[in-house]
PDB file of N, CA and C in Angstrom:
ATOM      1  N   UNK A   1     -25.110  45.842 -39.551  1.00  0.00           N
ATOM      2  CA  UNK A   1     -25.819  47.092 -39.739  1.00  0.00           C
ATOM      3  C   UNK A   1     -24.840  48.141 -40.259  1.00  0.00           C
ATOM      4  N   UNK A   2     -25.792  49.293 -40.769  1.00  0.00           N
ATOM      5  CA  UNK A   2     -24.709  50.651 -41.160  1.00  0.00           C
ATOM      6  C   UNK A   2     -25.775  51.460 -41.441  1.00  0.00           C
ATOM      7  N   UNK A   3     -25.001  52.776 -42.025  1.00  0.00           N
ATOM      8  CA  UNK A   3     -26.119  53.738 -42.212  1.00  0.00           C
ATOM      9  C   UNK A   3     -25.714  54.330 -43.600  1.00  0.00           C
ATOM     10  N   UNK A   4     -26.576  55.290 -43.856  1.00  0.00           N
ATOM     11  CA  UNK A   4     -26.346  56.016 -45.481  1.00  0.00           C
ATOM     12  C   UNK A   4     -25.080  56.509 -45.421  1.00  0.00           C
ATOM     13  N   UNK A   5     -24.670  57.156 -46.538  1.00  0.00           N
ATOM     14  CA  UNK A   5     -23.597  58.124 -46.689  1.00  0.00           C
ATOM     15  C   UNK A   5     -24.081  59.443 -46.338  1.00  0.00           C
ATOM     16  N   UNK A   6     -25.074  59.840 -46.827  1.00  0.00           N
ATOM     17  CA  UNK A   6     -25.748  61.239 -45.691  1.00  0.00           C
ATOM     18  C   UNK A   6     -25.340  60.436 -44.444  1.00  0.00           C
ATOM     19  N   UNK A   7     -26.277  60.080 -44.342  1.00  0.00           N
ATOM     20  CA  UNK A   7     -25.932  60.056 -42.294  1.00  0.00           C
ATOM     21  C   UNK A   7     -24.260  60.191 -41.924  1.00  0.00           C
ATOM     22  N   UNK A   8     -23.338  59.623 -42.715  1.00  0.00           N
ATOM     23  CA  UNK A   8     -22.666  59.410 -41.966  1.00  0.00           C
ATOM     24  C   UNK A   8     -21.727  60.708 -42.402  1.00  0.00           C
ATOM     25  N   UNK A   9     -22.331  61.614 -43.586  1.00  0.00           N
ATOM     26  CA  UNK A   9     -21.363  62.792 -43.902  1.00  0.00           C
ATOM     27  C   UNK A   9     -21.475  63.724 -42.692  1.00  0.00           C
ATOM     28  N   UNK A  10     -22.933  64.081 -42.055  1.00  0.00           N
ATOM     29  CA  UNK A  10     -23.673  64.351 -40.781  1.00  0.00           C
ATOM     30  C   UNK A  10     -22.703  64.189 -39.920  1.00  0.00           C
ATOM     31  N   UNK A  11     -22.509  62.798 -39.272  1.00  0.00           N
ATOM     32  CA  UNK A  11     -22.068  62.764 -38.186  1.00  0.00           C
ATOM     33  C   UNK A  11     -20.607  62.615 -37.517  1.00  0.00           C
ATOM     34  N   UNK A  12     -19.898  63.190 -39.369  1.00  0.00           N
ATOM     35  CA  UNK A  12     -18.395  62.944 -39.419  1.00  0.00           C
ATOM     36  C   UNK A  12     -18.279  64.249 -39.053  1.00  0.00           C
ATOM     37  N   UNK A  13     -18.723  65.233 -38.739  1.00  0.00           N
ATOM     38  CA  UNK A  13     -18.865  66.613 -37.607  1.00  0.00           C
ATOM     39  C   UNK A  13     -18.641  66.547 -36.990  1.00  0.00           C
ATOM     40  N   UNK A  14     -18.863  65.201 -35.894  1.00  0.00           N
ATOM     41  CA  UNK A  14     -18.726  65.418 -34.886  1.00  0.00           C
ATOM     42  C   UNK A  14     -17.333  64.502 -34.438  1.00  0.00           C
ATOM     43  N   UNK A  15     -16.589  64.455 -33.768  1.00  0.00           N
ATOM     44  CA  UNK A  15     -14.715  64.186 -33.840  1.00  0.00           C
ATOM     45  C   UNK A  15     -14.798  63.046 -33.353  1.00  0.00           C
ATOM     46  N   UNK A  16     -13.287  62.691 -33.815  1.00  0.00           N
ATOM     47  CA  UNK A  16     -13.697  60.627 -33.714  1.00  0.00           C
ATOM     48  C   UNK A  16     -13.321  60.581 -32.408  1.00  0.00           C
ATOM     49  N   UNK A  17     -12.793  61.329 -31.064  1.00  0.00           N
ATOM     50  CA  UNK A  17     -13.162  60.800 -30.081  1.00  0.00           C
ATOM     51  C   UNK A  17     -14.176  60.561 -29.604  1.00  0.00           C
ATOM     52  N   UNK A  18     -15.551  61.567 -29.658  1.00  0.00           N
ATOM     53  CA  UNK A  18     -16.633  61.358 -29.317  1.00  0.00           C
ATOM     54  C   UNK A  18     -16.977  60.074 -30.437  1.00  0.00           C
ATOM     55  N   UNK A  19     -16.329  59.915 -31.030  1.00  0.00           N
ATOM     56  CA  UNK A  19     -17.229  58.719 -31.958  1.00  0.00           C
ATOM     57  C   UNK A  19     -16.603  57.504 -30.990  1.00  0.00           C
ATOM     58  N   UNK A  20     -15.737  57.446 -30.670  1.00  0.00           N
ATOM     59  CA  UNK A  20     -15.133  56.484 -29.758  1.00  0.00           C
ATOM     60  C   UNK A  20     -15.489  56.253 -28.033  1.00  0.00           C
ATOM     61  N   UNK A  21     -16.042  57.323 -27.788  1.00  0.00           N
ATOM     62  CA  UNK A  21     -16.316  57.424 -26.479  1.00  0.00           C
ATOM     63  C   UNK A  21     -17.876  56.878 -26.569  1.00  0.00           C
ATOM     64  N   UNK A  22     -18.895  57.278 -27.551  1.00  0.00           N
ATOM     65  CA  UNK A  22     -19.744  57.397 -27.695  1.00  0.00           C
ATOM     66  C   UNK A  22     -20.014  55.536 -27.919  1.00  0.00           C
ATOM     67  N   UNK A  23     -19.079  55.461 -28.773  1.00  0.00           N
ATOM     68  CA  UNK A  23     -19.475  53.237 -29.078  1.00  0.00           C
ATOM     69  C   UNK A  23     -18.720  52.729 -28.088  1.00  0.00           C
ATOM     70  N   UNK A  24     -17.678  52.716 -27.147  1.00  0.00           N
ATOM     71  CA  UNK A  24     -17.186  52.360 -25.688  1.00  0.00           C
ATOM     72  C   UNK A  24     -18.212  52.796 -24.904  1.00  0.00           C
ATOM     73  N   UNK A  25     -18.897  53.609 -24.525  1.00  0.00           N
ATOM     74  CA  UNK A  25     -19.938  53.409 -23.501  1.00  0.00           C
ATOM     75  C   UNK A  25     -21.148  52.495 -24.041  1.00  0.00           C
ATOM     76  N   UNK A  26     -21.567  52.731 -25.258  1.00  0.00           N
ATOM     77  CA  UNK A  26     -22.423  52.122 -25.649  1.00  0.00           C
ATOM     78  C   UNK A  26     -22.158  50.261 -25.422  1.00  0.00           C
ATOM     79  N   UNK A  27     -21.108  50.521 -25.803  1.00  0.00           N
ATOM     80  CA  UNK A  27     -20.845  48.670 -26.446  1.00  0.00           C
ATOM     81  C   UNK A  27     -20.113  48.070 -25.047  1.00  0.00           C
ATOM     82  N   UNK A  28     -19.573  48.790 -24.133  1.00  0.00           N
ATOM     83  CA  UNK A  28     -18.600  48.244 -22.833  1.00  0.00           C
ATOM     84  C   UNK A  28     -19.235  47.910 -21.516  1.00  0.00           C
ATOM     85  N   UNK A  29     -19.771  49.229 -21.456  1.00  0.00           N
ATOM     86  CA  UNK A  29     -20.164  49.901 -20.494  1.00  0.00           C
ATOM     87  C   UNK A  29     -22.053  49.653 -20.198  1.00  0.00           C
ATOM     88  N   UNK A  30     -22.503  49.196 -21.555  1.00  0.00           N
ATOM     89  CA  UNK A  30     -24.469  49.957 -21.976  1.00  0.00           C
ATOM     90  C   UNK A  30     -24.719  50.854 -21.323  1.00  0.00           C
ATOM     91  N   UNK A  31     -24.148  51.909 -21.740  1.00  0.00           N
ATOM     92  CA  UNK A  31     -25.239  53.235 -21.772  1.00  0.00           C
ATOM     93  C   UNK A  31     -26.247  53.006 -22.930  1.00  0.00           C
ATOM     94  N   UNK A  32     -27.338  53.519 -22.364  1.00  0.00           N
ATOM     95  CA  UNK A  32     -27.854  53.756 -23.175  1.00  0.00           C
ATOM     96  C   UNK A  32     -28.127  55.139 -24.474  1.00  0.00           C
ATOM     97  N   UNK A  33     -28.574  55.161 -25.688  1.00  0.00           N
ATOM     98  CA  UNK A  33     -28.848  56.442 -26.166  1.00  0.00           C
ATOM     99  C   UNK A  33     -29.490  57.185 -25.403  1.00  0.00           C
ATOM    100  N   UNK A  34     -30.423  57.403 -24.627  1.00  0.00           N
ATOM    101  CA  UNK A  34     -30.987  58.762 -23.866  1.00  0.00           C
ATOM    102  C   UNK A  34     -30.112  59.318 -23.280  1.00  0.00           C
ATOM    103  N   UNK A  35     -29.096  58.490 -22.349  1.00  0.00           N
ATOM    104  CA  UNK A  35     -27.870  58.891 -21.979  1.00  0.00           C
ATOM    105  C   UNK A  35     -26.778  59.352 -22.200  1.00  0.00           C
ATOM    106  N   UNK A  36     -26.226  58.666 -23.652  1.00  0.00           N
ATOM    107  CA  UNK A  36     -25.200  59.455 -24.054  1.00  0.00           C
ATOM    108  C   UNK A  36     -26.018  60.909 -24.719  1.00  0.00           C
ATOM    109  N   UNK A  37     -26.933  61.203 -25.711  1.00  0.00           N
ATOM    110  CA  UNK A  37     -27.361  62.076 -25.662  1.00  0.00           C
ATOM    111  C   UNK A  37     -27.500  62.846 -24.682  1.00  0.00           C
ATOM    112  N   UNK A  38     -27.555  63.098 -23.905  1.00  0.00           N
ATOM    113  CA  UNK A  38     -27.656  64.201 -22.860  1.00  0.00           C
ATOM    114  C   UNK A  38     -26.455  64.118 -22.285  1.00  0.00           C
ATOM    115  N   UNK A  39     -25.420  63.168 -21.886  1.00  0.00           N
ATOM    116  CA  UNK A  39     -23.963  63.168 -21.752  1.00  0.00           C
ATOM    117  C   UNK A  39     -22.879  64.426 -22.977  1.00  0.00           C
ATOM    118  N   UNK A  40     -23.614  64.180 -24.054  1.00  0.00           N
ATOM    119  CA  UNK A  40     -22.222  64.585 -25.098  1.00  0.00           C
ATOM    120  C   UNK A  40     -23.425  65.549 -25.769  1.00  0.00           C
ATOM    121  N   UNK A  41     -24.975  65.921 -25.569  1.00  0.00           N
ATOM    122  CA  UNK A  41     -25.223  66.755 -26.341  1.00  0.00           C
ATOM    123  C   UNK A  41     -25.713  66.716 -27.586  1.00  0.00           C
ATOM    124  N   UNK A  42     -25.685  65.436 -28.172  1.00  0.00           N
ATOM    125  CA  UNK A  42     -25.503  65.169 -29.491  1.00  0.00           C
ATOM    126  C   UNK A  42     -27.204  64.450 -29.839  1.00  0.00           C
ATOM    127  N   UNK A  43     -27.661  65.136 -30.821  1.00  0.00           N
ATOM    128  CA  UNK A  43     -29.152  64.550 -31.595  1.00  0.00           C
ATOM    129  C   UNK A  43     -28.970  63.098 -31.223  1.00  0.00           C
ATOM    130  N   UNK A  44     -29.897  62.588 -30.488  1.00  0.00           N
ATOM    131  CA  UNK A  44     -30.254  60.863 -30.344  1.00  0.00           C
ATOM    132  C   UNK A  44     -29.934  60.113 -31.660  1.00  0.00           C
ATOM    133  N   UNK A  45     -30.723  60.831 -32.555  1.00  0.00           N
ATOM    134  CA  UNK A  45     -30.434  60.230 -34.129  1.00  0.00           C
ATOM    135  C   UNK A  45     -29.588  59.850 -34.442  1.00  0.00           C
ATOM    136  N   UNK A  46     -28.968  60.739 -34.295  1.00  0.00           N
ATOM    137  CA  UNK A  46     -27.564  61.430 -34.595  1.00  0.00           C
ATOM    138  C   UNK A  46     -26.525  60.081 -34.037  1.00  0.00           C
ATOM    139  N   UNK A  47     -26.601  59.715 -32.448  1.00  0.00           N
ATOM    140  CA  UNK A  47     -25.971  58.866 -31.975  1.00  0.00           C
ATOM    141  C   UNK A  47     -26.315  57.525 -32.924  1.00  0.00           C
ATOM    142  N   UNK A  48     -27.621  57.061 -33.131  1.00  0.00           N
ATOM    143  CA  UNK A  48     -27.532  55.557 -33.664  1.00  0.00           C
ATOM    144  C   UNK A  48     -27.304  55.582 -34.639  1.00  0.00           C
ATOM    145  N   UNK A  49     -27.391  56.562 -35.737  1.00  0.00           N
ATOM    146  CA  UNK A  49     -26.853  56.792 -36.945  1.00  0.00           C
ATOM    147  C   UNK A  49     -25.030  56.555 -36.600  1.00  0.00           C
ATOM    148  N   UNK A  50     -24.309  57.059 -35.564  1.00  0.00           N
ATOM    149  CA  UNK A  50     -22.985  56.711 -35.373  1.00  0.00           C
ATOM    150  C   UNK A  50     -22.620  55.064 -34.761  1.00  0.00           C
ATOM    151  N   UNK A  51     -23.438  54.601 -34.408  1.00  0.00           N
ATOM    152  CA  UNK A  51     -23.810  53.221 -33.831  1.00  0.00           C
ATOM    153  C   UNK A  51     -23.703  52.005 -34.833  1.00  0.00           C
ATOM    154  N   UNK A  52     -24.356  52.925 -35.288  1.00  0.00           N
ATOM    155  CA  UNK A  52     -25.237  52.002 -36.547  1.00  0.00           C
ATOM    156  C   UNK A  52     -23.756  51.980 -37.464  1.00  0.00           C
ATOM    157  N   UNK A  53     -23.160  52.829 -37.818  1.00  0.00           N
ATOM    158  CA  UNK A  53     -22.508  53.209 -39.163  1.00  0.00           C
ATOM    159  C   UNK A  53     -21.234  52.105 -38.447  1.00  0.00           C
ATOM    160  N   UNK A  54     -20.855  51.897 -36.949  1.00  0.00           N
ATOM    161  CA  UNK A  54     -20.049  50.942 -36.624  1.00  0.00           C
ATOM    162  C   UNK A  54     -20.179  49.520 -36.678  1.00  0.00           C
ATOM    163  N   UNK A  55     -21.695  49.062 -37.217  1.00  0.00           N
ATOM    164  CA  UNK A  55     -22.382  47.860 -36.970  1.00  0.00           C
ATOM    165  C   UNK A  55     -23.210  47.138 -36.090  1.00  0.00           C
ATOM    166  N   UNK A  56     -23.147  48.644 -35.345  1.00  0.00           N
ATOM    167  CA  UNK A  56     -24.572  47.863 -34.088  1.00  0.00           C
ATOM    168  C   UNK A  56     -25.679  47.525 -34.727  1.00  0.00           C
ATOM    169  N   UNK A  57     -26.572  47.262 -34.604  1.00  0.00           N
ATOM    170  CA  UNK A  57     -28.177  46.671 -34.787  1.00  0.00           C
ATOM    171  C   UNK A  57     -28.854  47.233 -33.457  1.00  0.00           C
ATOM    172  N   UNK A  58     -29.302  48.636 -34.471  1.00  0.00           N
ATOM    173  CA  UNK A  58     -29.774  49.077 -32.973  1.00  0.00           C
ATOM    174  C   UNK A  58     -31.691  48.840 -32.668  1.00  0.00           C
ATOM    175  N   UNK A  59     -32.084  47.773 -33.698  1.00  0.00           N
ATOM    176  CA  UNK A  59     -33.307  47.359 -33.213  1.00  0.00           C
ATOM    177  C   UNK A  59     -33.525  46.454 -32.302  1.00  0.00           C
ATOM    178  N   UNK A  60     -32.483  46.320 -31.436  1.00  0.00           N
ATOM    179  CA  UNK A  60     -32.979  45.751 -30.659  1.00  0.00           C
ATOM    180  C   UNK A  60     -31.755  46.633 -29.176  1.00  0.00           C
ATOM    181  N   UNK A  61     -32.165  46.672 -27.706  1.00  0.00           N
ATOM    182  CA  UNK A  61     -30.788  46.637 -27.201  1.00  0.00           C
ATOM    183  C   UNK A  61     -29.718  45.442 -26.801  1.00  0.00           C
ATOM    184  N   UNK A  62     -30.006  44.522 -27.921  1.00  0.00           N
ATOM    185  CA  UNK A  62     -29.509  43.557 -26.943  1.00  0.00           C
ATOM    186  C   UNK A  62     -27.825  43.550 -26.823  1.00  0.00           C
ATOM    187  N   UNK A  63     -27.272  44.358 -27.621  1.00  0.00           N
ATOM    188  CA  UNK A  63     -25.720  44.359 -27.767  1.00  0.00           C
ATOM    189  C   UNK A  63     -25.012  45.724 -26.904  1.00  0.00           C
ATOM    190  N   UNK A  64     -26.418  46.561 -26.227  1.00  0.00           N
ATOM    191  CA  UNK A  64     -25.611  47.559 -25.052  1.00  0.00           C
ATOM    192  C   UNK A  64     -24.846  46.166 -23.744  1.00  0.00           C
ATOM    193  N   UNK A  65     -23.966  47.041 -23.512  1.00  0.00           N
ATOM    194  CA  UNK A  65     -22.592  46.435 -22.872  1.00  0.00           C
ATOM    195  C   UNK A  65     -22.143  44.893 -23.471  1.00  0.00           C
ATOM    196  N   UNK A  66     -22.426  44.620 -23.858  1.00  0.00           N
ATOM    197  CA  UNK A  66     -22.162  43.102 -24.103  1.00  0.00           C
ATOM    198  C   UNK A  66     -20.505  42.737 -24.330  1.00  0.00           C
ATOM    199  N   UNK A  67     -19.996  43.680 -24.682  1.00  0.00           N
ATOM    200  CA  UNK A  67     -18.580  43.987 -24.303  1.00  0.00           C
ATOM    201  C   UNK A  67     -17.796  44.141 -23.261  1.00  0.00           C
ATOM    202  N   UNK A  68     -18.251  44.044 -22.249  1.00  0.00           N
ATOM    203  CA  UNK A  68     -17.590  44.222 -20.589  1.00  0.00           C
ATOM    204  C   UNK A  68     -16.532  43.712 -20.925  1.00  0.00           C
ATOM    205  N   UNK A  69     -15.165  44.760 -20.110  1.00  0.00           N
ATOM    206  CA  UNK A  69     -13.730  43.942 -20.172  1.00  0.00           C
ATOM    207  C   UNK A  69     -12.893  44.745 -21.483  1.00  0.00           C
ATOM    208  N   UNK A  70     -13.758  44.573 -22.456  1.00  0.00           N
ATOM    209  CA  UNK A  70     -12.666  45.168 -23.868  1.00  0.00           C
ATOM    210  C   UNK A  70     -11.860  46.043 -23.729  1.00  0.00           C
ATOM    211  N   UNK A  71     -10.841  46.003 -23.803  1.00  0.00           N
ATOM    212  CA  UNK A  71      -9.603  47.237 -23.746  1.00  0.00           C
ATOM    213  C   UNK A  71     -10.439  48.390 -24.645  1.00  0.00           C
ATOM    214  N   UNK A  72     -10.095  49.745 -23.921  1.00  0.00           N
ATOM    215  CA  UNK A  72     -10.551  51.039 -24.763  1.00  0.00           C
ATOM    216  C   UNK A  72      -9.397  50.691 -25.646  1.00  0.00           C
ATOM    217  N   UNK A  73      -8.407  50.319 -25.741  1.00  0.00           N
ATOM    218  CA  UNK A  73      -7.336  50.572 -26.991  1.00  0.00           C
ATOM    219  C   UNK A  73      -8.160  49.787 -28.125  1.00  0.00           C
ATOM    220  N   UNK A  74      -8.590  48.765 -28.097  1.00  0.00           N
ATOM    221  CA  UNK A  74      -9.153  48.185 -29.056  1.00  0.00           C
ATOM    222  C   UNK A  74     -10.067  48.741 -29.776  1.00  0.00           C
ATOM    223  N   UNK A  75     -11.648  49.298 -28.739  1.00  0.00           N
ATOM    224  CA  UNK A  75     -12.525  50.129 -29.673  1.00  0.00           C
ATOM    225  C   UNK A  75     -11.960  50.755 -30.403  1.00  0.00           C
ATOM    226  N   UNK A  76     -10.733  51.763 -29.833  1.00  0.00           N
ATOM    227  CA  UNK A  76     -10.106  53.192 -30.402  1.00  0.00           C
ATOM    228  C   UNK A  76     -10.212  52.304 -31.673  1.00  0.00           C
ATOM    229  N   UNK A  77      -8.918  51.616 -32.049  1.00  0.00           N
ATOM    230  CA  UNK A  77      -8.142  51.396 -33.529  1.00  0.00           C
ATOM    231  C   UNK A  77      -9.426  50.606 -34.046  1.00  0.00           C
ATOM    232  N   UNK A  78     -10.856  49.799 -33.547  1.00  0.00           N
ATOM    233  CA  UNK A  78     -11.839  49.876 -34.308  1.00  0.00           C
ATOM    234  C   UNK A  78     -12.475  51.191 -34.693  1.00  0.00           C
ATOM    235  N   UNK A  79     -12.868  51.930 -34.353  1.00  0.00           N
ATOM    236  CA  UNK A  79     -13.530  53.019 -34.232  1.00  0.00           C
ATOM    237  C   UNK A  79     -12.524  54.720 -35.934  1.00  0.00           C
ATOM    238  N   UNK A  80     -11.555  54.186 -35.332  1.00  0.00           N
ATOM    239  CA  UNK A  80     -10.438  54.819 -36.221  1.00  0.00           C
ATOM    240  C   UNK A  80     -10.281  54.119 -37.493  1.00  0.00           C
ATOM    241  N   UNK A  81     -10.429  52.887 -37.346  1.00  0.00           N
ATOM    242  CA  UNK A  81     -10.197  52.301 -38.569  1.00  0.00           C
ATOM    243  C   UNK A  81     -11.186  52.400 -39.683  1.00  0.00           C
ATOM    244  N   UNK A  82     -12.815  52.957 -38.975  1.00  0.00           N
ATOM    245  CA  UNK A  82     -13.982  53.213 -39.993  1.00  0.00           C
ATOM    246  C   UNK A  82     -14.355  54.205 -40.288  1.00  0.00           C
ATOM    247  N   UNK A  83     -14.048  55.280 -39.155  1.00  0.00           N
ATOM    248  CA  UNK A  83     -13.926  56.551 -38.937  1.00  0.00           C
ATOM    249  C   UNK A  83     -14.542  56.897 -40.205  1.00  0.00           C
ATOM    250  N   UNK A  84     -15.619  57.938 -40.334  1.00  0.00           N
ATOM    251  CA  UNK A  84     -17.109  58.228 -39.332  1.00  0.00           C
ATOM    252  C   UNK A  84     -18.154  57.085 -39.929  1.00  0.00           C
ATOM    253  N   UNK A  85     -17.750  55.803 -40.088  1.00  0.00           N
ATOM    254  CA  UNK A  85     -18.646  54.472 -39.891  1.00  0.00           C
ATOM    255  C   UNK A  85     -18.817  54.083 -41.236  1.00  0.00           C
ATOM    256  N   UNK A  86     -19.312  52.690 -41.242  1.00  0.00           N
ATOM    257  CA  UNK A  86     -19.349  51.857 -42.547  1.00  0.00           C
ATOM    258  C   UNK A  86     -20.838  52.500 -43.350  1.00  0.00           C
ATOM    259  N   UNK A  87     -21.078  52.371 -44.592  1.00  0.00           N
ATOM    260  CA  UNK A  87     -22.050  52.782 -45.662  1.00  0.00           C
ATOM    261  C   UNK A  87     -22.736  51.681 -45.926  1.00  0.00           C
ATOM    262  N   UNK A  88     -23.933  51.781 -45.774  1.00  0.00           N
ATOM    263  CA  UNK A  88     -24.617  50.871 -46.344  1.00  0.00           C
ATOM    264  C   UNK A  88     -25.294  50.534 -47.882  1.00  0.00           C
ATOM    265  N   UNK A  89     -24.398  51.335 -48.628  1.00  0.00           N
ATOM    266  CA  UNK A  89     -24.564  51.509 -49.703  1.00  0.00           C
ATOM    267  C   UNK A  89     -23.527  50.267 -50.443  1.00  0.00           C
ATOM    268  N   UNK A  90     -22.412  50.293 -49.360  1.00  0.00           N
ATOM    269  CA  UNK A  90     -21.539  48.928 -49.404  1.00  0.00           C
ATOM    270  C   UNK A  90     -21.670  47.392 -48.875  1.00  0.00           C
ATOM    271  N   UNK A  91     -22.872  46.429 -49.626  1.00  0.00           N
ATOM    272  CA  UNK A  91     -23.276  45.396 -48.691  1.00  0.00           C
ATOM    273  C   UNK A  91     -22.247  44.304 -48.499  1.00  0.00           C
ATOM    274  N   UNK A  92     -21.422  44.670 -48.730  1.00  0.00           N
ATOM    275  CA  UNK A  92     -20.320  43.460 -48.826  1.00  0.00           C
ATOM    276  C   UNK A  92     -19.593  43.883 -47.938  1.00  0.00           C
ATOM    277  N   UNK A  93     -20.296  45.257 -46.765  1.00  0.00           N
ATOM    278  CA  UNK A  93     -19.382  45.404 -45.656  1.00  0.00           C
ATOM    279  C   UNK A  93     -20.122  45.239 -44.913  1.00  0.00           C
ATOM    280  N   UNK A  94     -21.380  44.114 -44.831  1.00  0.00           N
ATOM    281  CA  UNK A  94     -22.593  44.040 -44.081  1.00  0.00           C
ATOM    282  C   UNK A  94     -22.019  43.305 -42.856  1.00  0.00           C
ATOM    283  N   UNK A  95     -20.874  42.523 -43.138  1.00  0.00           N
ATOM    284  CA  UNK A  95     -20.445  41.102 -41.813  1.00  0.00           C
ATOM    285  C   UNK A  95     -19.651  42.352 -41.044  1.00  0.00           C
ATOM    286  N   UNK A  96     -19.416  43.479 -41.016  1.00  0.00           N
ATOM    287  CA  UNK A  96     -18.591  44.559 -40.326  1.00  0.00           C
ATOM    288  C   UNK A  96     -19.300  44.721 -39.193  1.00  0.00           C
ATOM    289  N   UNK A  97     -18.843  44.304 -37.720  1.00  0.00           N
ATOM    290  CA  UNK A  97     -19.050  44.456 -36.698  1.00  0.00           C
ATOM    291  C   UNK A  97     -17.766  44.340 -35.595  1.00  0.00           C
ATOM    292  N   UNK A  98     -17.659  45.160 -34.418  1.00  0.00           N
ATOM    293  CA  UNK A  98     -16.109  45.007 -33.741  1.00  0.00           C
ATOM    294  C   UNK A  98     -15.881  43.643 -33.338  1.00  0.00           C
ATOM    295  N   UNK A  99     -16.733  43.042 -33.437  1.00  0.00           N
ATOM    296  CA  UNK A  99     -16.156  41.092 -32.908  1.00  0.00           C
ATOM    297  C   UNK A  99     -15.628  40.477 -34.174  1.00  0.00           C
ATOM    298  N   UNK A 100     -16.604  41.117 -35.697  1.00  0.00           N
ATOM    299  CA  UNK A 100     -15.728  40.456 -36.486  1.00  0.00           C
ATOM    300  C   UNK A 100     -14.514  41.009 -37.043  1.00  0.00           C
ATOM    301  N   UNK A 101     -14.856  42.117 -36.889  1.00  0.00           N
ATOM    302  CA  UNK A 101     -13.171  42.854 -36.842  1.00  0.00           C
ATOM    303  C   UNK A 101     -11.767  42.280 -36.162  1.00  0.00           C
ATOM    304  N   UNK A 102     -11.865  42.100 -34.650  1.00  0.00           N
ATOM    305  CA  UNK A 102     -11.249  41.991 -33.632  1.00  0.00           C
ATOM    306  C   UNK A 102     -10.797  40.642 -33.797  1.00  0.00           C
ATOM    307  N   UNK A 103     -12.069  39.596 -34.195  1.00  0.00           N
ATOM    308  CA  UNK A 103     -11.304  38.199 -34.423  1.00  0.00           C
ATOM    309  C   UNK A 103     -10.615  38.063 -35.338  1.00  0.00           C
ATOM    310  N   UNK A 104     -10.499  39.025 -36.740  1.00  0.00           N
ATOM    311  CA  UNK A 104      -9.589  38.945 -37.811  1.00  0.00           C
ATOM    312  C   UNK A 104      -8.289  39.410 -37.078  1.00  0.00           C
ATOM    313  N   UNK A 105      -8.463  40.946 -37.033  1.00  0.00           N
ATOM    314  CA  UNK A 105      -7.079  41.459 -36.570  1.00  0.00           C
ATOM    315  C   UNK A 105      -6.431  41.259 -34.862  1.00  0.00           C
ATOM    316  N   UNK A 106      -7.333  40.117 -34.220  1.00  0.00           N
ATOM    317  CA  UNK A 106      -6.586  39.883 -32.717  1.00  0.00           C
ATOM    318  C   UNK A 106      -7.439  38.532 -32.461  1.00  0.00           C
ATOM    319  N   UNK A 107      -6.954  37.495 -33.236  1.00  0.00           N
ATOM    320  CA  UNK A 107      -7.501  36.289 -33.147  1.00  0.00           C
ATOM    321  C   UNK A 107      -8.237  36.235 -31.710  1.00  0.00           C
ATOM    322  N   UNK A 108      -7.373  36.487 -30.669  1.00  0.00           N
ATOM    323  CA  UNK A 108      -7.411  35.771 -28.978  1.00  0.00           C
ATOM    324  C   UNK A 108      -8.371  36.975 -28.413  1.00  0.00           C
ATOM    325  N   UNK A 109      -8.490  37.866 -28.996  1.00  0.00           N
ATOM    326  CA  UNK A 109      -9.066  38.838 -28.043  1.00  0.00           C
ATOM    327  C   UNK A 109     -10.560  38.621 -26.851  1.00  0.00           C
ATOM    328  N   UNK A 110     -11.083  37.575 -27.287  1.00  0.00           N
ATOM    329  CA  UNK A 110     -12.251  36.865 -26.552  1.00  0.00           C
ATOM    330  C   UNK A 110     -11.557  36.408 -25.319  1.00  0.00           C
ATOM    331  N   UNK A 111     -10.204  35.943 -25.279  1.00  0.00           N
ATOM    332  CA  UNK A 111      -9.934  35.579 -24.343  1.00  0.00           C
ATOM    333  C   UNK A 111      -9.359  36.515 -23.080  1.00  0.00           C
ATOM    334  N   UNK A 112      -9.364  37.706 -23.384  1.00  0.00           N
ATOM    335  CA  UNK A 112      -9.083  38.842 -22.769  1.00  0.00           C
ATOM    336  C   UNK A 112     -10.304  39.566 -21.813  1.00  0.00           C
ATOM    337  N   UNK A 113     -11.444  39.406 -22.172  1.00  0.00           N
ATOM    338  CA  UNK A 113     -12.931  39.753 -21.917  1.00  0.00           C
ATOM    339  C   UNK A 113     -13.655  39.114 -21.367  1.00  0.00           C
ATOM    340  N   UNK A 114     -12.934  37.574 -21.367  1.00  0.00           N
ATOM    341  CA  UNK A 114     -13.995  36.394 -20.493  1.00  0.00           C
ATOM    342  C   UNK A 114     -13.111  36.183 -18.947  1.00  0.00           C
TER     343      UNK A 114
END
């Protein structure tokens, strides 16, 4: 998944810690969007549009927490490395998600989480 380049000019407003805090609760932790929205303040939209632009698939919830365990250092340098999220205007960055990230740049990292 990803989102437009509007969306993501939008939500590059808002600072890449909250962009980091915001996909670590989401992806570690499952919070859900109603929650972080009212946690950080921020348009619901607004959040899956930042979700989204990292590679969630947010039609469904099935990928809140599914991450239990992941080092916050890891989201960070994912989260930083796309900083304010992938374009979907770019489909050849469609396989962009933090597992396929993480298995490129930290082969073992599955084994850290199980």
């Amino acid at each position: 998944m990803s989102t437009s380049i509007e969306n993501l000019r939008r939500v590059a407003e808002i600072p890449a810690g909250d962009h980091i805090a915001l996909f670590d609760l989401y992806v570690t932790t499952g919070r859900n969007v109603e929650y972080l929205a009212i946690r950080f303040g921020i348009d619901p939209l607004d959040i899956i549009h930042i979700l989204e632009g990292y590679g969630e698939d947010m039609s469904t919830e099935d990928g809140k927490g599914r991450l239990k365990g992941l080092h916050r250092s890891l989201v960070e340098e994912y989260v930083n490395h796309f900083y304010p999220g992938i374009a979907s205007e770019n489909p050849e960055n469609d396989w962009i998600n933090i597992e396929a990230y993480l298995d490129v740049k930290h082969p073992h990292w599955r084994q850290t989480t199980e």
